[in-house]
C-alpha atoms as a PDB file:
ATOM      1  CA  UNK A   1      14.391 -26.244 -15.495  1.00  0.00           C
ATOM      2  CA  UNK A   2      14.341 -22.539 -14.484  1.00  0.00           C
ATOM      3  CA  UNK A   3      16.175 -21.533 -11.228  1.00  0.00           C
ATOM      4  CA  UNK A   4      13.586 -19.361  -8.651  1.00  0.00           C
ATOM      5  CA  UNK A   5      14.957 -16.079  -8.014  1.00  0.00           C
ATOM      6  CA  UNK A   6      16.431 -15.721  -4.360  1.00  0.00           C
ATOM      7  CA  UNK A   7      13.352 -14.740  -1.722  1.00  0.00           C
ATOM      8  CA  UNK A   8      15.204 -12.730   0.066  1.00  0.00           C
ATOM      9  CA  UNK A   9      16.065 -10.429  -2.923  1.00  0.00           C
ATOM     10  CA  UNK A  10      12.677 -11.004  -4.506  1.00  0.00           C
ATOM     11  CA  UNK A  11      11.492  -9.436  -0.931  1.00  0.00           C
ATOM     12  CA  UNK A  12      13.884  -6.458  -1.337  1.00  0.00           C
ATOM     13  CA  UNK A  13      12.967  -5.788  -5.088  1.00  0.00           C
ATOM     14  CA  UNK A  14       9.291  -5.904  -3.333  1.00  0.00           C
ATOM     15  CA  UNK A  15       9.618  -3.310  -0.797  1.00  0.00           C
ATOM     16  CA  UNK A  16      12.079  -1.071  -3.428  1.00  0.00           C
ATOM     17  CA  UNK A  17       9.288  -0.856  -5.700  1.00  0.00           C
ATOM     18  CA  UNK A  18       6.533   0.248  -3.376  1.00  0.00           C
ATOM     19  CA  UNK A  19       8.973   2.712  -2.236  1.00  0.00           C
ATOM     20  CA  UNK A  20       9.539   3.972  -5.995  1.00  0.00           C
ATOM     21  CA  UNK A  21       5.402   3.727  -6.207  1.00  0.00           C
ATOM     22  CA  UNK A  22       5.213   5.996  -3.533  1.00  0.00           C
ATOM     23  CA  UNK A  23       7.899   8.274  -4.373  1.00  0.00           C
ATOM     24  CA  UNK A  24       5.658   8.659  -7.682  1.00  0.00           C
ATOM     25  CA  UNK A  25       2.468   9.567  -5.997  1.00  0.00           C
ATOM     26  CA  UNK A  26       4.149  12.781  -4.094  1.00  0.00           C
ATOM     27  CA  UNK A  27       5.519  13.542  -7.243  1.00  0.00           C
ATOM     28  CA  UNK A  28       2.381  13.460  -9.065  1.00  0.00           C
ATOM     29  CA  UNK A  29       1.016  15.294  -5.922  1.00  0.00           C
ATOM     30  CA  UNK A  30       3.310  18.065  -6.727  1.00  0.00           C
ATOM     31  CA  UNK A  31       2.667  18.188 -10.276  1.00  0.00           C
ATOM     32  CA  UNK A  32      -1.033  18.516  -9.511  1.00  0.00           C
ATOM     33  CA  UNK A  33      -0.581  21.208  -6.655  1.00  0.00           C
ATOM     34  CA  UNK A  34       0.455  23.139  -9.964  1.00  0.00           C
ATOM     35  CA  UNK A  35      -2.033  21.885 -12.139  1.00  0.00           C
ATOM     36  CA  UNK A  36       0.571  19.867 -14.371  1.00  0.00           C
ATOM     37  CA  UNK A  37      -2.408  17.463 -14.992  1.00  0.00           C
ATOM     38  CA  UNK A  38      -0.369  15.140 -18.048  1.00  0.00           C
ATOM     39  CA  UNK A  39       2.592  14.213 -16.022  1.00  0.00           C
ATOM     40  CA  UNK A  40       0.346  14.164 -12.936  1.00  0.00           C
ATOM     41  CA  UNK A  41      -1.571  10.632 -14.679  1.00  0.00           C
ATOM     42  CA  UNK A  42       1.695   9.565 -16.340  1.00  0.00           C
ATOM     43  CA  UNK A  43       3.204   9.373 -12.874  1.00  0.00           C
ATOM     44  CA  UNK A  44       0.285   7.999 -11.268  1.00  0.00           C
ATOM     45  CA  UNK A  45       0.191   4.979 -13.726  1.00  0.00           C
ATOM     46  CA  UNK A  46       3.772   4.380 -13.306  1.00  0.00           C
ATOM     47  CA  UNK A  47       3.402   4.283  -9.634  1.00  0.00           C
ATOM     48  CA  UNK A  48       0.579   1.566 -10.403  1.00  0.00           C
ATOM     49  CA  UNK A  49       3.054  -0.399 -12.187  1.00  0.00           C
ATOM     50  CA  UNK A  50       5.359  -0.597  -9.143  1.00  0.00           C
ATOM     51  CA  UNK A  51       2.642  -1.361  -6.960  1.00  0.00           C
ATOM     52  CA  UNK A  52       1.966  -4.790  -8.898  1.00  0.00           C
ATOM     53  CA  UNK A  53       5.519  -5.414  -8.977  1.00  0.00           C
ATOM     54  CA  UNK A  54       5.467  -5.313  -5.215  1.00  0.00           C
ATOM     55  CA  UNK A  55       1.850  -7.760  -5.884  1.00  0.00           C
ATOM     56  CA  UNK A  56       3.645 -10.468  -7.884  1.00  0.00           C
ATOM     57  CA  UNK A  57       6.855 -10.345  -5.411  1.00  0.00           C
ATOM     58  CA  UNK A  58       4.303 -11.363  -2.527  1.00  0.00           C
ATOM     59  CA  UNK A  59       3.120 -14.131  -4.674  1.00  0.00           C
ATOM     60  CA  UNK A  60       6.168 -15.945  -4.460  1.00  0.00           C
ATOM     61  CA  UNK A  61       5.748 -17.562  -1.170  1.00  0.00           C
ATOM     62  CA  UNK A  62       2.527 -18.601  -1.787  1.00  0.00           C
ATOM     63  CA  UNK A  63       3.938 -20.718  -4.799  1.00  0.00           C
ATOM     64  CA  UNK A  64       4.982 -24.769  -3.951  1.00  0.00           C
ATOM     65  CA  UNK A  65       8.601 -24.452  -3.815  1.00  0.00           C
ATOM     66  CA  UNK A  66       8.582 -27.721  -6.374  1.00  0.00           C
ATOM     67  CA  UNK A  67       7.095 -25.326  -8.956  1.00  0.00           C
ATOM     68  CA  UNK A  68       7.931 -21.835  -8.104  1.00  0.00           C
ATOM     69  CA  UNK A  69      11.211 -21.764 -10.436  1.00  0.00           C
ATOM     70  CA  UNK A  70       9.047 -22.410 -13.369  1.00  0.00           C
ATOM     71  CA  UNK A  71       5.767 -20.905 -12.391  1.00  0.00           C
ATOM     72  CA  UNK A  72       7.927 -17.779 -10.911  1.00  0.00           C
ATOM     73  CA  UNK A  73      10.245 -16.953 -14.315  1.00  0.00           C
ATOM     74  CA  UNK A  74       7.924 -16.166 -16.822  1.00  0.00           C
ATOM     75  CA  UNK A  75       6.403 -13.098 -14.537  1.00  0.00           C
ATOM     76  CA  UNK A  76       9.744 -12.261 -12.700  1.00  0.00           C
ATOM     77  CA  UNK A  77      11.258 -11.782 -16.050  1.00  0.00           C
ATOM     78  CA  UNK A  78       8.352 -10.015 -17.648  1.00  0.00           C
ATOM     79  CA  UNK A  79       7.906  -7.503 -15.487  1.00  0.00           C
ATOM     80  CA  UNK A  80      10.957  -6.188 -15.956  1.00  0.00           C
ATOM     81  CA  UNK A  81      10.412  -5.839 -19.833  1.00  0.00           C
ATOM     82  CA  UNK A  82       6.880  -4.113 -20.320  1.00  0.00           C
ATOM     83  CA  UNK A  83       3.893  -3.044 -18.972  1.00  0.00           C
ATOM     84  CA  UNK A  84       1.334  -5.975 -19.864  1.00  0.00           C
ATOM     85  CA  UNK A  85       1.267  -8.367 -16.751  1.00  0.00           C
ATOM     86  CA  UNK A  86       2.058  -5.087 -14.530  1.00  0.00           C
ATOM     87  CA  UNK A  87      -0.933  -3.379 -14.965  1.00  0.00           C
ATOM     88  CA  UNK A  88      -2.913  -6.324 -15.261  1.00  0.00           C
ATOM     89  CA  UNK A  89      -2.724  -7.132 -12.163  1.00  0.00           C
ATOM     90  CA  UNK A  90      -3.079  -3.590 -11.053  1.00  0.00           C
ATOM     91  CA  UNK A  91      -6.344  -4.064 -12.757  1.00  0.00           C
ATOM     92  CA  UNK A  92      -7.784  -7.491 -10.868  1.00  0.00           C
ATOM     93  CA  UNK A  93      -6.495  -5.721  -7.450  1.00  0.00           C
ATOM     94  CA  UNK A  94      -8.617  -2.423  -8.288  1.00  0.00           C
ATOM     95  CA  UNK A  95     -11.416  -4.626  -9.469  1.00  0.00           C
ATOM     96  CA  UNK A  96     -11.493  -6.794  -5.950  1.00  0.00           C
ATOM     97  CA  UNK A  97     -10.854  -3.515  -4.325  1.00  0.00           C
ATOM     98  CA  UNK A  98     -13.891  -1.621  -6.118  1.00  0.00           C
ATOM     99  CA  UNK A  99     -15.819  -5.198  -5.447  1.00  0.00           C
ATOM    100  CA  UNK A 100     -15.000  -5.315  -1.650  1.00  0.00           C
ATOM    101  CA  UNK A 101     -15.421  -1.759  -0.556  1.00  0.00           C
ATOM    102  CA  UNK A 102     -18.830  -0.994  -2.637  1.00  0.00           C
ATOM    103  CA  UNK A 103     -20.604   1.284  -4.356  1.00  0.00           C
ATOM    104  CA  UNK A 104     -23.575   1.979  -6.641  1.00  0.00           C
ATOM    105  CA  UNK A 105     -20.652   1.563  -9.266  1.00  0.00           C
ATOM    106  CA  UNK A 106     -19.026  -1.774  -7.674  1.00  0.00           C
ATOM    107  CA  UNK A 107     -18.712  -5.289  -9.672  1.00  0.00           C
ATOM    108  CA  UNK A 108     -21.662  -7.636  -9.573  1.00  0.00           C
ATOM    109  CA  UNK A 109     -19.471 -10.683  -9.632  1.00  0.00           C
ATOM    110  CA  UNK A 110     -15.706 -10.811  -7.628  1.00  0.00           C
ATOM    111  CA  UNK A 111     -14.027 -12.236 -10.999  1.00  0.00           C
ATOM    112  CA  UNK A 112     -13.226  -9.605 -13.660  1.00  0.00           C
ATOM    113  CA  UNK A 113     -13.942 -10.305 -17.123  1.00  0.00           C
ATOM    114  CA  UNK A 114     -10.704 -11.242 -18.847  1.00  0.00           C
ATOM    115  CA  UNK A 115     -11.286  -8.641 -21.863  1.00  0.00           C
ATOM    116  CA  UNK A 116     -12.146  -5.772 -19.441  1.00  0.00           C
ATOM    117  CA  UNK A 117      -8.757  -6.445 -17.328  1.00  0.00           C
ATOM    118  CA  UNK A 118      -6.898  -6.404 -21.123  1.00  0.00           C
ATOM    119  CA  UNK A 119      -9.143  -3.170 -22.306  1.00  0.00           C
ATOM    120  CA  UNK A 120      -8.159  -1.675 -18.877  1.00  0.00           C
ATOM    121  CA  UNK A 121      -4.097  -2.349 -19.279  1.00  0.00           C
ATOM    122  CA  UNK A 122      -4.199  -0.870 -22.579  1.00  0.00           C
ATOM    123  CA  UNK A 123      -6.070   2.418 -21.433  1.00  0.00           C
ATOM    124  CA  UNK A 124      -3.257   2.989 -18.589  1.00  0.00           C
ATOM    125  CA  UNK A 125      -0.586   2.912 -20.775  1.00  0.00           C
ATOM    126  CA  UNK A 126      -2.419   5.134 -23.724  1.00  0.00           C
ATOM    127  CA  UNK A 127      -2.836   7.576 -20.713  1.00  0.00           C
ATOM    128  CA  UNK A 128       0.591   7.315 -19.394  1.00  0.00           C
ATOM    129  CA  UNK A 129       2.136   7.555 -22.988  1.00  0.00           C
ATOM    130  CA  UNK A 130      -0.214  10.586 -24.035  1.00  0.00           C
ATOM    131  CA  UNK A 131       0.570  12.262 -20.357  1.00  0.00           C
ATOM    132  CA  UNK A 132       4.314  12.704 -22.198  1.00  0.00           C
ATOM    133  CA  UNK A 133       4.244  12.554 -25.920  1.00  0.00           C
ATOM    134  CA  UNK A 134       2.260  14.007 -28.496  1.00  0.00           C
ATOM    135  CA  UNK A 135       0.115  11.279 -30.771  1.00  0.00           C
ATOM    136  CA  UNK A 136      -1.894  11.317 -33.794  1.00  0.00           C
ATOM    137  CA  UNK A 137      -4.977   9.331 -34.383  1.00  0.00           C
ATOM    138  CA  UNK A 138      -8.355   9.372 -35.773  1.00  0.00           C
ATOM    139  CA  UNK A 139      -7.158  11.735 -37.918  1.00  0.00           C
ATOM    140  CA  UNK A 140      -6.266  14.299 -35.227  1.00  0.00           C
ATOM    141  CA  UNK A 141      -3.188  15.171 -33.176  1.00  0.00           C
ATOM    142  CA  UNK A 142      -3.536  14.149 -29.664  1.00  0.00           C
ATOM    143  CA  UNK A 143      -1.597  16.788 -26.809  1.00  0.00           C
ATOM    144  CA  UNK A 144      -0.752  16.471 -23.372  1.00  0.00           C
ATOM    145  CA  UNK A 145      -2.561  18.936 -22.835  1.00  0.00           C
ATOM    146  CA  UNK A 146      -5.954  16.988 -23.813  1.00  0.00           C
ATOM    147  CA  UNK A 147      -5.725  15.019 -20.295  1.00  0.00           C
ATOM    148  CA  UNK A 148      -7.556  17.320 -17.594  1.00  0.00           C
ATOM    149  CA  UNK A 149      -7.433  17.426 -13.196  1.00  0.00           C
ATOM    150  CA  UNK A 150     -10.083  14.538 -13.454  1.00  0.00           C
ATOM    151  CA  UNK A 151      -7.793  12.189 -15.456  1.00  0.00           C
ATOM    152  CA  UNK A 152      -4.919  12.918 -13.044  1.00  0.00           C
ATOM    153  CA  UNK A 153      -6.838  12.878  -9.484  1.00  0.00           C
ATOM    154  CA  UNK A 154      -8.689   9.807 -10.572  1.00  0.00           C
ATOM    155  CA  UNK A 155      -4.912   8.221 -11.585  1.00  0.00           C
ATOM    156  CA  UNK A 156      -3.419   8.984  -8.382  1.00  0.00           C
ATOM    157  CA  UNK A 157      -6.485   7.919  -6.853  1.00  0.00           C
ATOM    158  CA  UNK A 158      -6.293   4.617  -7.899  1.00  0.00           C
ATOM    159  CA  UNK A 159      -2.490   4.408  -7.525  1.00  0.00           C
ATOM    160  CA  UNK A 160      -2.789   5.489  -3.912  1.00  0.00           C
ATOM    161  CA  UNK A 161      -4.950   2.744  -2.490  1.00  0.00           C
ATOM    162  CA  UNK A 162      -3.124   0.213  -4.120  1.00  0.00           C
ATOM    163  CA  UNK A 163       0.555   0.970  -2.310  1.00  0.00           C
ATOM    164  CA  UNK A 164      -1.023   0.450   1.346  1.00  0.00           C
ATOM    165  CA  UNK A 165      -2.718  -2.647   0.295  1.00  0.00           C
ATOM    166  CA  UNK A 166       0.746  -4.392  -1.741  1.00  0.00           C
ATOM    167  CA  UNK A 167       2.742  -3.060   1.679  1.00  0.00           C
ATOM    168  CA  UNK A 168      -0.146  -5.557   3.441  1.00  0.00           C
ATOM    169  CA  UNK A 169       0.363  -7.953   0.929  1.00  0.00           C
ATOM    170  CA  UNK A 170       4.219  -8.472   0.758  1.00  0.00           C
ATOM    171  CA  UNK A 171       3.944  -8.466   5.134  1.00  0.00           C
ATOM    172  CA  UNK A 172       1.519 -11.397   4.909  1.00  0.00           C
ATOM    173  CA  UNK A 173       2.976 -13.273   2.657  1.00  0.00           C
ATOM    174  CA  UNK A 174       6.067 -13.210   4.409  1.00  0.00           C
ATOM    175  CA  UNK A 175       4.914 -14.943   7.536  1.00  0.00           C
ATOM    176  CA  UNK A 176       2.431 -16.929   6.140  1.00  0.00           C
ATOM    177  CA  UNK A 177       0.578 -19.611   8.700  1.00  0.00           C
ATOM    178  CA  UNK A 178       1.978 -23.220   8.516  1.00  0.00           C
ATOM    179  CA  UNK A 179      -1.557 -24.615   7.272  1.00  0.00           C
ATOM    180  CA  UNK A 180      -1.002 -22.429   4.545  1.00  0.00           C
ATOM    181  CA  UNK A 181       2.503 -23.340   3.638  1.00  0.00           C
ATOM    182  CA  UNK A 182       1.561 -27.389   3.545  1.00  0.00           C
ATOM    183  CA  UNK A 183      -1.306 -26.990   1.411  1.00  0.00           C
ATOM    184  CA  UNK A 184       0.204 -24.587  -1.238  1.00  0.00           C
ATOM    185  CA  UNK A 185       1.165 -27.614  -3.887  1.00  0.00           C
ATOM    186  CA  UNK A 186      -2.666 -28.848  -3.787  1.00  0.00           C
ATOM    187  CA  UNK A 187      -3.874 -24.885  -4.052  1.00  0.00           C
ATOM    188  CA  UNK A 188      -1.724 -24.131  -6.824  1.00  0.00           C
ATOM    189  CA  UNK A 189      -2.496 -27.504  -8.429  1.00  0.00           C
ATOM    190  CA  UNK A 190      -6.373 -26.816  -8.253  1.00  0.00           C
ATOM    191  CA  UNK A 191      -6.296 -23.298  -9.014  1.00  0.00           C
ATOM    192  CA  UNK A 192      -4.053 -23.695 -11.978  1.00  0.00           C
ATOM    193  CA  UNK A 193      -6.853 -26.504 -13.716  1.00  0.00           C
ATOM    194  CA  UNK A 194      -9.275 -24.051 -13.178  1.00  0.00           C
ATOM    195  CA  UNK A 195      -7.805 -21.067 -14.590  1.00  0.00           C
ATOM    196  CA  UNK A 196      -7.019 -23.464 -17.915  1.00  0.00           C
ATOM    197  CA  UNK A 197     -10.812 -24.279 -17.809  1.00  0.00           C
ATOM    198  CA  UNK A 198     -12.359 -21.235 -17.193  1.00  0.00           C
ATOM    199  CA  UNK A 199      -9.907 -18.311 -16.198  1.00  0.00           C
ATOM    200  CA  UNK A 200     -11.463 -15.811 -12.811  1.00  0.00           C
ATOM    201  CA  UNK A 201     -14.606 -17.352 -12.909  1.00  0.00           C
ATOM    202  CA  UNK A 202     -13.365 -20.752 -12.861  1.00  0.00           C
ATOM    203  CA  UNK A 203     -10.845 -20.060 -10.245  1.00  0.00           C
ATOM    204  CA  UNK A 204     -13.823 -17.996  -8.336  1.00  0.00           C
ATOM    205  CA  UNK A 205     -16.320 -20.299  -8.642  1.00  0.00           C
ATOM    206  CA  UNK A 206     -13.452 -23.257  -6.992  1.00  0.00           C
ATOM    207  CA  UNK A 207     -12.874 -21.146  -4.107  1.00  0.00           C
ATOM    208  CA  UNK A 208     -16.266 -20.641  -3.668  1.00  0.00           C
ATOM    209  CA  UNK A 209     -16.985 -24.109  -3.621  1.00  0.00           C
ATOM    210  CA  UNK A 210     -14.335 -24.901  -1.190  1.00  0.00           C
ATOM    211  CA  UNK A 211     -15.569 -22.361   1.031  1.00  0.00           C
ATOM    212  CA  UNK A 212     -18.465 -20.897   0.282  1.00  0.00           C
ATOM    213  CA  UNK A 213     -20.107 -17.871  -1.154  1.00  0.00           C
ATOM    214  CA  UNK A 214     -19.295 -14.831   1.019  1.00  0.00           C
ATOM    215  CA  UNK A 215     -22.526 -13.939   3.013  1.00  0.00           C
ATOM    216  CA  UNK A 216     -22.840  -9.909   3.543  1.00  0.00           C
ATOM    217  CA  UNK A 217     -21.294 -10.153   6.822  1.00  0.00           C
ATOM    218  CA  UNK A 218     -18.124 -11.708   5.479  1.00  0.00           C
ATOM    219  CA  UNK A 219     -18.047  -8.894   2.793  1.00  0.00           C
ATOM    220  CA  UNK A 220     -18.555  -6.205   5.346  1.00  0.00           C
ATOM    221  CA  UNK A 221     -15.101  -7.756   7.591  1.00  0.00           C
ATOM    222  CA  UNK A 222     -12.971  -7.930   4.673  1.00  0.00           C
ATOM    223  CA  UNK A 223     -14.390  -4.292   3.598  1.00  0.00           C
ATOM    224  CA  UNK A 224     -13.638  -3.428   6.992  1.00  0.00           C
ATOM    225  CA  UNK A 225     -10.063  -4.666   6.602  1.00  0.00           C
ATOM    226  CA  UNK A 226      -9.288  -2.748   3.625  1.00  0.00           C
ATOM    227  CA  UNK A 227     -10.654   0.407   4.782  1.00  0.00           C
ATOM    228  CA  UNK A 228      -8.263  -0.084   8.281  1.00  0.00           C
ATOM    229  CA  UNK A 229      -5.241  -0.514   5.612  1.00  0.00           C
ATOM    230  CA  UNK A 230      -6.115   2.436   3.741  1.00  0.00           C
ATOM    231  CA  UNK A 231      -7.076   4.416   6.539  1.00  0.00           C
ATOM    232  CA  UNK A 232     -10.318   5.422   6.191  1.00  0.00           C
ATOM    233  CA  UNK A 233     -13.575   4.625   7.987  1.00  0.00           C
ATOM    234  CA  UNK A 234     -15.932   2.523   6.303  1.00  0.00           C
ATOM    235  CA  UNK A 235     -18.841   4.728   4.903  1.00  0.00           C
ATOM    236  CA  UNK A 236     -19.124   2.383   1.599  1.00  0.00           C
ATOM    237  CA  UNK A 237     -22.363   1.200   0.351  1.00  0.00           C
ATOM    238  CA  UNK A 238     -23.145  -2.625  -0.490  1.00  0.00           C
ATOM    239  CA  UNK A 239     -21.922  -3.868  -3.627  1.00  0.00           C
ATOM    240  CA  UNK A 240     -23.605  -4.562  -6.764  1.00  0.00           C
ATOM    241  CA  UNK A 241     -24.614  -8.333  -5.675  1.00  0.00           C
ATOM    242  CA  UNK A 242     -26.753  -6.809  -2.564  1.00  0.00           C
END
C-alpha cells in the first residue's frame, strides 16, 4: 500500500511550481524582446510543464482519501522524472480551453482524442529540446536557429493562459464544497470504469449523462469564466459544435 504524499506539502509544491511557470514566461518574454526565438519556446514549454504540475497537485483533493495513496503515487512520482504525464495534461487543459473559449479553429467534441494528446506531448518536447541542442534527422541537421517568433509567441501563448487557470484550479480545490467531498469515492469509482472502457469519451459521455449536454448558454458562462481568469473580455466565437 502506497503512503499519499502530505496535502499540505503537495499544496506548497503546487503553488512553487506555478511560481517557477511564471518566472519562465518573463524569461521567455525577455528572450523574445531580443528576438532569442529558440530559448524563447524552450522556456515557454518548460513553463507548461510546471503549470500541469500545479494541475495534478489540485487533483489531489478531489481523490477519495481511501484511494488517493495509490491513485496519487504513480503521477506524484512521475512527474518528477519526465515530461510524459506533464505535458499531457497540459495538452487536455489547452484542448478544454481551445473547446470552451471558441473559435473557427475550436474542438468539435470536449474529449481529446487520446493519439492527438500523445502526438501533442511529443511535439513540445521536440520543440523544447531543438530550442537548445542541435539534432540531426531526415538526413539533415536541425539548428536552433530553425524555430522562428511564431514558434516562440505561440509557446508562450499557450503557456500563459494556462498559469492563471492552474492558480484557479489549486484555490478551488482547496476549499472544495462538502457535497463534493462526500461524493468523491462514487465519482472516482465511476469515472475510473469509464476511462478503462472508453478513455475521454467514455468519461465525457458519463458526465454528460449525469448531467447533461451543455446547452450554448452553459458554454457561454463557463467561457465567460475563463475569460474573467485570464483577464480578457469575451470576444470568442462559438465553438465547432455550434
Amino acid at each position: 500500500m502506497s503512503t499519499a504524499p502530505d496535502p499540505a506539502l503537495v499544496s506548497r509544491y503546487g503553488r512553487a511550481a506555478l511560481r517557477n511557470a511564471q518566472d519562465l514566461l518573463d524569461d521567455a518574454a525577455v528572450l523574445i524582446d531580443h528576438e532569442r526565438w529558440p530559448r524563447a519556446c524552450s522556456l515557454a514549454v518548460l513553463a507548461l510543464e510546471e503549470a500541469a504540475k500545479a494541475y495534478l497537485c489540485g487533483l489531489l483533493p478531489v481523490l477519495p482519501p481511501e484511494e488517493a495513496a495509490d491513485i496519487f503515487a504513480w503521477p506524484f512520482a512521475e512527474m518528477n522524472r519526465g515530461h510524459e504525464i506533464k505535458l499531457g495534461i497540459a495538452g487536455v487543459v489547452n484542448h478544454m480551453l481551445r473547446y470552451f473559449t471558441g473559435g473557427p479553429e475550436a474542438p468539435r467534441s470536449l474529449a481529446p482524442a487520446l493519439e492527438a494528446l500523445e502526438a501533442g506531448s511529443r511535439e513540445d518536447n521536440e520543440l523544447k529540446q531543438r530550442g537548445f541542442y542541435v539534432g540531426y534527422g531526415d538526413g539533415q541537421v536541425l539548428l536552433p536557429s530553425d524555430l522562428g517568433e511564431r514558434e516562440a509567441r505561440e509557446s508562450v501563448a499557450r503557456a500563459a493562459a494556462l498559469v492563471p487557470l492552474a492558480t484557479d484550479f489549486l484555490g478551488w480545490s482547496a476549499s472544495l464544497p462538502a457535497e463534493l467531498l462526500a461524493a468523491r469515492g462514487e465519482i472516482w469509482s465511476r469515472m475510473a470504469k469509464a476511462w478503462k472502457q472508453g478513455g475521454f469519451e467514455a468519461m465525457t459521455a458519463l458526465s454528460e449523462r449525469d448531467m447533461g449536454s451543455l446547452n450554448e448558454e452553459q458554454v457561454a458562462q463557463i467561457r465567460a469564466g475563463i475569460m474573467q481568469v485570464l483577464g480578457h473580455s469575451d470576444e470568442s466565437e462559438p465553438n465547432g459544435d455550434g
